[in-house]
C-alpha atoms as a PDB file:
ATOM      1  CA  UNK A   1      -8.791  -9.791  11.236  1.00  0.00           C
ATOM      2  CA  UNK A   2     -11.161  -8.854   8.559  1.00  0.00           C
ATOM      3  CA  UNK A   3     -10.012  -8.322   5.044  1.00  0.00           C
ATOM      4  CA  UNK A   4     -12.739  -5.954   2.740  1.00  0.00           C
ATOM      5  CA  UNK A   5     -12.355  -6.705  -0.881  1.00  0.00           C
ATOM      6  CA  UNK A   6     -13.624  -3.569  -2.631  1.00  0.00           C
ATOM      7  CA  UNK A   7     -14.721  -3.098  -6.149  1.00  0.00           C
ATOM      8  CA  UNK A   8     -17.184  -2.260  -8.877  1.00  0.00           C
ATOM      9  CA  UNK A   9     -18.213  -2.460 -12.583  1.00  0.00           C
ATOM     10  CA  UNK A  10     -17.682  -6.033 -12.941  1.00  0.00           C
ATOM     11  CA  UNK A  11     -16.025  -6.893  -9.989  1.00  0.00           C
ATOM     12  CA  UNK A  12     -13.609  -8.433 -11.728  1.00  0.00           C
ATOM     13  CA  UNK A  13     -10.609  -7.652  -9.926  1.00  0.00           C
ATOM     14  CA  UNK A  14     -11.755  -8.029  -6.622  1.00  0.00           C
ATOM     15  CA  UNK A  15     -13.050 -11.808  -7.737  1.00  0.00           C
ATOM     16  CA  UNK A  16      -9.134 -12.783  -8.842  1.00  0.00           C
ATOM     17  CA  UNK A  17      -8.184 -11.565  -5.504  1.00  0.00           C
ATOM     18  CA  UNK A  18     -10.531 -13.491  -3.817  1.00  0.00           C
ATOM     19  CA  UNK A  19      -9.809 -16.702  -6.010  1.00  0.00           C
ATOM     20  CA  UNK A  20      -6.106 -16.224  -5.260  1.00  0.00           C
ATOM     21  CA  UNK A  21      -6.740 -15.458  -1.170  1.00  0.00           C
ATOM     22  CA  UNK A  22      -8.953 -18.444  -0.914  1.00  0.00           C
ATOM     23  CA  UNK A  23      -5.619 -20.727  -1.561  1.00  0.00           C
ATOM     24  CA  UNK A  24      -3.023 -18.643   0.084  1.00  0.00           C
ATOM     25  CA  UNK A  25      -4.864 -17.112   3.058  1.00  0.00           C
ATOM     26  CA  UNK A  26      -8.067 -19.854   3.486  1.00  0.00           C
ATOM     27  CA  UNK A  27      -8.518 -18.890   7.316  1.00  0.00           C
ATOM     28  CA  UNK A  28      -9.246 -15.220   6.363  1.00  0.00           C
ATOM     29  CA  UNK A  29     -12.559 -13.846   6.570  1.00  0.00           C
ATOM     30  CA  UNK A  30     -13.708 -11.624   3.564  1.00  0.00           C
ATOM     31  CA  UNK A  31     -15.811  -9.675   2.700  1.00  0.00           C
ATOM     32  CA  UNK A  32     -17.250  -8.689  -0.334  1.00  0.00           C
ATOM     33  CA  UNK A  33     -18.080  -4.559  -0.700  1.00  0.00           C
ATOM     34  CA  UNK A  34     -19.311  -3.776  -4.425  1.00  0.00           C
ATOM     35  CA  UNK A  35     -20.670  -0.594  -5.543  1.00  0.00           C
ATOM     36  CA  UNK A  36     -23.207  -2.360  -7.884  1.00  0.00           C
ATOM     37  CA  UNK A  37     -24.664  -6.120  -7.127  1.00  0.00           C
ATOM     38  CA  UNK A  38     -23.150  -7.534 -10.297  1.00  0.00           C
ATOM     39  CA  UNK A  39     -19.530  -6.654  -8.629  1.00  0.00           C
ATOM     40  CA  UNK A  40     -20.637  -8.309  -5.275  1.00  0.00           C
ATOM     41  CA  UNK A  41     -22.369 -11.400  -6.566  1.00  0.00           C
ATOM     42  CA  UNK A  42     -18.965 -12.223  -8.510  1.00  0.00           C
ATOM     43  CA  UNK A  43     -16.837 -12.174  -5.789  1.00  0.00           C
ATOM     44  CA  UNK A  44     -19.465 -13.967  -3.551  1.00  0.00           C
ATOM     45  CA  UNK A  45     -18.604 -16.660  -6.235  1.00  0.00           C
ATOM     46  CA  UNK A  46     -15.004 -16.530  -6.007  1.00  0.00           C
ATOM     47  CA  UNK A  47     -15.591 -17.470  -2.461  1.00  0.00           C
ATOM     48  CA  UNK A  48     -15.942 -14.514  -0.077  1.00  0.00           C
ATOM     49  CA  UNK A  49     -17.295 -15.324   3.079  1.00  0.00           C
ATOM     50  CA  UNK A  50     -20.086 -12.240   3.242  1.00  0.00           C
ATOM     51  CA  UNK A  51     -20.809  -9.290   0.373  1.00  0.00           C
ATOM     52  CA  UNK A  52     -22.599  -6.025   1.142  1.00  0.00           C
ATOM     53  CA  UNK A  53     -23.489  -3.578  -2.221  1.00  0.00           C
ATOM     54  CA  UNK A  54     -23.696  -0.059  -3.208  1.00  0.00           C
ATOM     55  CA  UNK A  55     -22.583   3.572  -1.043  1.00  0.00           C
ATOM     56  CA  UNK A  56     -24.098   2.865   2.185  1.00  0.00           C
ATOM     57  CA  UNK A  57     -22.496  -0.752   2.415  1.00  0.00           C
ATOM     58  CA  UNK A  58     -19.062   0.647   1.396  1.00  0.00           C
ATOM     59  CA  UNK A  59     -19.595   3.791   4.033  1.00  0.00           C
ATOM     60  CA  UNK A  60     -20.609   1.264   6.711  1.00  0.00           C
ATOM     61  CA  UNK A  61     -17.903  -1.972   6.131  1.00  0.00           C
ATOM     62  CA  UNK A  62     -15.114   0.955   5.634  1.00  0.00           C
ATOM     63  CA  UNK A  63     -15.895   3.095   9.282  1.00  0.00           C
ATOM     64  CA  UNK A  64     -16.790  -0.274  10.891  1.00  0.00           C
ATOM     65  CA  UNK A  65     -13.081  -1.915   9.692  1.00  0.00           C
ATOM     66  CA  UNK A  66     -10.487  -2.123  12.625  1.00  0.00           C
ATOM     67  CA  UNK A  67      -6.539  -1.491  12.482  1.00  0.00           C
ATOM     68  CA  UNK A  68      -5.816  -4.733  12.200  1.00  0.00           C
ATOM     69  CA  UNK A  69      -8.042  -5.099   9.384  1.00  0.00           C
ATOM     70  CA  UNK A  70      -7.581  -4.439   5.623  1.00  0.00           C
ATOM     71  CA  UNK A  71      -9.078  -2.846   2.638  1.00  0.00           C
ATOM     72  CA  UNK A  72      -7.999  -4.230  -0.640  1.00  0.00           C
ATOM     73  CA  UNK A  73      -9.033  -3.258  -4.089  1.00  0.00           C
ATOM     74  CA  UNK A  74      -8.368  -1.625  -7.224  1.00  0.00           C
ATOM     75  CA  UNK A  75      -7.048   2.292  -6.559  1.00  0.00           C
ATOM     76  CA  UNK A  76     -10.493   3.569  -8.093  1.00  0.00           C
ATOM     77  CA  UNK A  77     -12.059   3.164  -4.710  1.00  0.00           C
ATOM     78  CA  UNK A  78      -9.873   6.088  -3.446  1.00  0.00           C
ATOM     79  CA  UNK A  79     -10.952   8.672  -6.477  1.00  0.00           C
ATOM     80  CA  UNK A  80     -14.187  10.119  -6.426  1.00  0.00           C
ATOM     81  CA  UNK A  81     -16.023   9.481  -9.226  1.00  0.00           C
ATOM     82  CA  UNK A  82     -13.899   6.637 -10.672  1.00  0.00           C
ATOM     83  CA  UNK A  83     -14.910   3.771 -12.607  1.00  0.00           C
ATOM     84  CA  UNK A  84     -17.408   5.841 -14.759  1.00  0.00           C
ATOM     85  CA  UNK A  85     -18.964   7.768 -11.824  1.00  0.00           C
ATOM     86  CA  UNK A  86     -19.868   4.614 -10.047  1.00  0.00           C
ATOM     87  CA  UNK A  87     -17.260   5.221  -7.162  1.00  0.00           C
ATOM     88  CA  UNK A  88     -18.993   8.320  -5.519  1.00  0.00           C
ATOM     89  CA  UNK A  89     -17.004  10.751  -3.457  1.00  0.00           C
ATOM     90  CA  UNK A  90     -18.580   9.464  -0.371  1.00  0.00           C
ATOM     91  CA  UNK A  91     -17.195   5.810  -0.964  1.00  0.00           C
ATOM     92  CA  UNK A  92     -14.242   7.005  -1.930  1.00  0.00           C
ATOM     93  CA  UNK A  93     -13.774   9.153   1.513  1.00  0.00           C
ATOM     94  CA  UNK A  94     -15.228   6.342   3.437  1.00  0.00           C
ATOM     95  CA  UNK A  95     -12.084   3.868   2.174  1.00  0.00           C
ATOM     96  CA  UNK A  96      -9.498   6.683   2.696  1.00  0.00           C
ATOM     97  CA  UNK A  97     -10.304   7.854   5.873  1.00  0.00           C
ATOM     98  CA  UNK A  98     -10.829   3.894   7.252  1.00  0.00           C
ATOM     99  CA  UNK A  99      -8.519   2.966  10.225  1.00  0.00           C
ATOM    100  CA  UNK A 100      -7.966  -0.144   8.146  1.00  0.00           C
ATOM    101  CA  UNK A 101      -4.977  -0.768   6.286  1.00  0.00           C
ATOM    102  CA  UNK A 102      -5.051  -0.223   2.639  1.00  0.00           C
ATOM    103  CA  UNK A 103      -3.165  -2.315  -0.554  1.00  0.00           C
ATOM    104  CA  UNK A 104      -4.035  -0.702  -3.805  1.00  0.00           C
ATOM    105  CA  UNK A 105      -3.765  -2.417  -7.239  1.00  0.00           C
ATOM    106  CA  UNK A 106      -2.964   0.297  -9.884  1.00  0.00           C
ATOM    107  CA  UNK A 107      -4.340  -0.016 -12.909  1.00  0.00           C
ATOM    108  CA  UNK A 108      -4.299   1.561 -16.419  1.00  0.00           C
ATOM    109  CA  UNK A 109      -4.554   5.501 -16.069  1.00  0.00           C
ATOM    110  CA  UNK A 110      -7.368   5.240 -18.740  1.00  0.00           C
ATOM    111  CA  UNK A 111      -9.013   3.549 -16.518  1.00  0.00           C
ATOM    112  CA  UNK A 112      -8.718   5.060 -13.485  1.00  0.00           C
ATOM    113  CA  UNK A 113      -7.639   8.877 -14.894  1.00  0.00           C
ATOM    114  CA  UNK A 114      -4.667   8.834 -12.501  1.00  0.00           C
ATOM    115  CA  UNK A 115      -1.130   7.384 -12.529  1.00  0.00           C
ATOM    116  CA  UNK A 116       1.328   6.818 -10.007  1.00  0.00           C
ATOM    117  CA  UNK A 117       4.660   8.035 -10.665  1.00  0.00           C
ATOM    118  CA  UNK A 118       6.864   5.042 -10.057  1.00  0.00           C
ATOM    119  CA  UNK A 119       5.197   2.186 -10.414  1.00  0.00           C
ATOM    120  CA  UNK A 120       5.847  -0.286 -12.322  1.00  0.00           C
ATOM    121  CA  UNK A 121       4.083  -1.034 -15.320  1.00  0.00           C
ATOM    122  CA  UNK A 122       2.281  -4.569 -15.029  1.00  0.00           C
ATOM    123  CA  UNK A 123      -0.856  -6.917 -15.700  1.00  0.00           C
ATOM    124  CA  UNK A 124      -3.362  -6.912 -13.008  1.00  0.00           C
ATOM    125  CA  UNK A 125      -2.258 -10.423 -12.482  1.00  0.00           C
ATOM    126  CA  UNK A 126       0.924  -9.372 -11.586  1.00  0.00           C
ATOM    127  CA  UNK A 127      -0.402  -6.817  -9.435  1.00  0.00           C
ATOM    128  CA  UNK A 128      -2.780  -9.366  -7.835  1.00  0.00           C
ATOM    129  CA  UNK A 129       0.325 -11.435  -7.007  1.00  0.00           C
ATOM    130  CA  UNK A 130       2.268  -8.796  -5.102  1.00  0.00           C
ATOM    131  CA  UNK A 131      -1.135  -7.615  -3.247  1.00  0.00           C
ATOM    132  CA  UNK A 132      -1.481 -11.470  -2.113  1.00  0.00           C
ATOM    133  CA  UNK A 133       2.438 -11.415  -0.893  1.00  0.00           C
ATOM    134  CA  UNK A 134       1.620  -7.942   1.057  1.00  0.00           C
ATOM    135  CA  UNK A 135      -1.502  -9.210   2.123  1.00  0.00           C
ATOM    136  CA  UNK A 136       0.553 -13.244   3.764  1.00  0.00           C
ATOM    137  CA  UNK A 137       3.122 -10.716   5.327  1.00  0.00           C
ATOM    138  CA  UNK A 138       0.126  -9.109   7.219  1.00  0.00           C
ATOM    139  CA  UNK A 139      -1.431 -11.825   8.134  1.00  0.00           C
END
């Protein structure tokens, strides 16, 4: 099993989940798919095991991902043109239509010009925390 850590601007999110998987999940490989470098090379520092940056890597690591395997990042990287325009459409199809299983973290709808009707609001810490307790009941 493969787990894809997805993110962008400053890759901020995906590096907490990556700090937080290295303790509770250590035997997982993941990998680290930014849209820009800075967003790769910080979660290559929180301890990913591979990164791969910008559309193409995100196109390729998304229709190369298995069932058994899982996408995980903020819910930008379903919406074309989130995070300022630097999720393009093509990333974003390229994550939804991947065999892989996918945990979204919601975040602020001024953020991410979207809200989901029923969640809960939280910090992205919190969020982190339930994505790492789906993430041990997949694994």
């Amino acid at each position: 099993m493969s787990l894809y850590v997805v993110d962008g601007q400053g890759g901020g999110i995906g590096r907490s989940l990556i700090e937080r998987l290295r303790v509770e999940l250590p035997q997982v490989q993941i990998v680290a798919v930014g849209s820009n470098a800075m967003a790769t090379a910080s979660m290559l520092k929180a301890g990913a095991t591979a990164g791969a940056t910008g559309e193409n890597a995100v196109i390729y690591c998304c229709s190369h991902a298995r069932e058994q395997d899982v996408i995980i990042g903020p819910i930008g990287i379903v919406l074309a043109n989130s995070m300022l325009g630097e999720l393009t459409p093509k990333m974003a199809q390229a994550v939804s239509e991947s065999r892989a299983y996918k945990v979204l973290i919601p975040v602020q709808a001024s953020r991410s010009h979207a809200a989901i009707v029923g969640v809960e609001e939280k910090t992205i810490a919190q969020y982190i925390e339930d994505a790492i307790t789906i993430l041990k009941g997949i694994v």
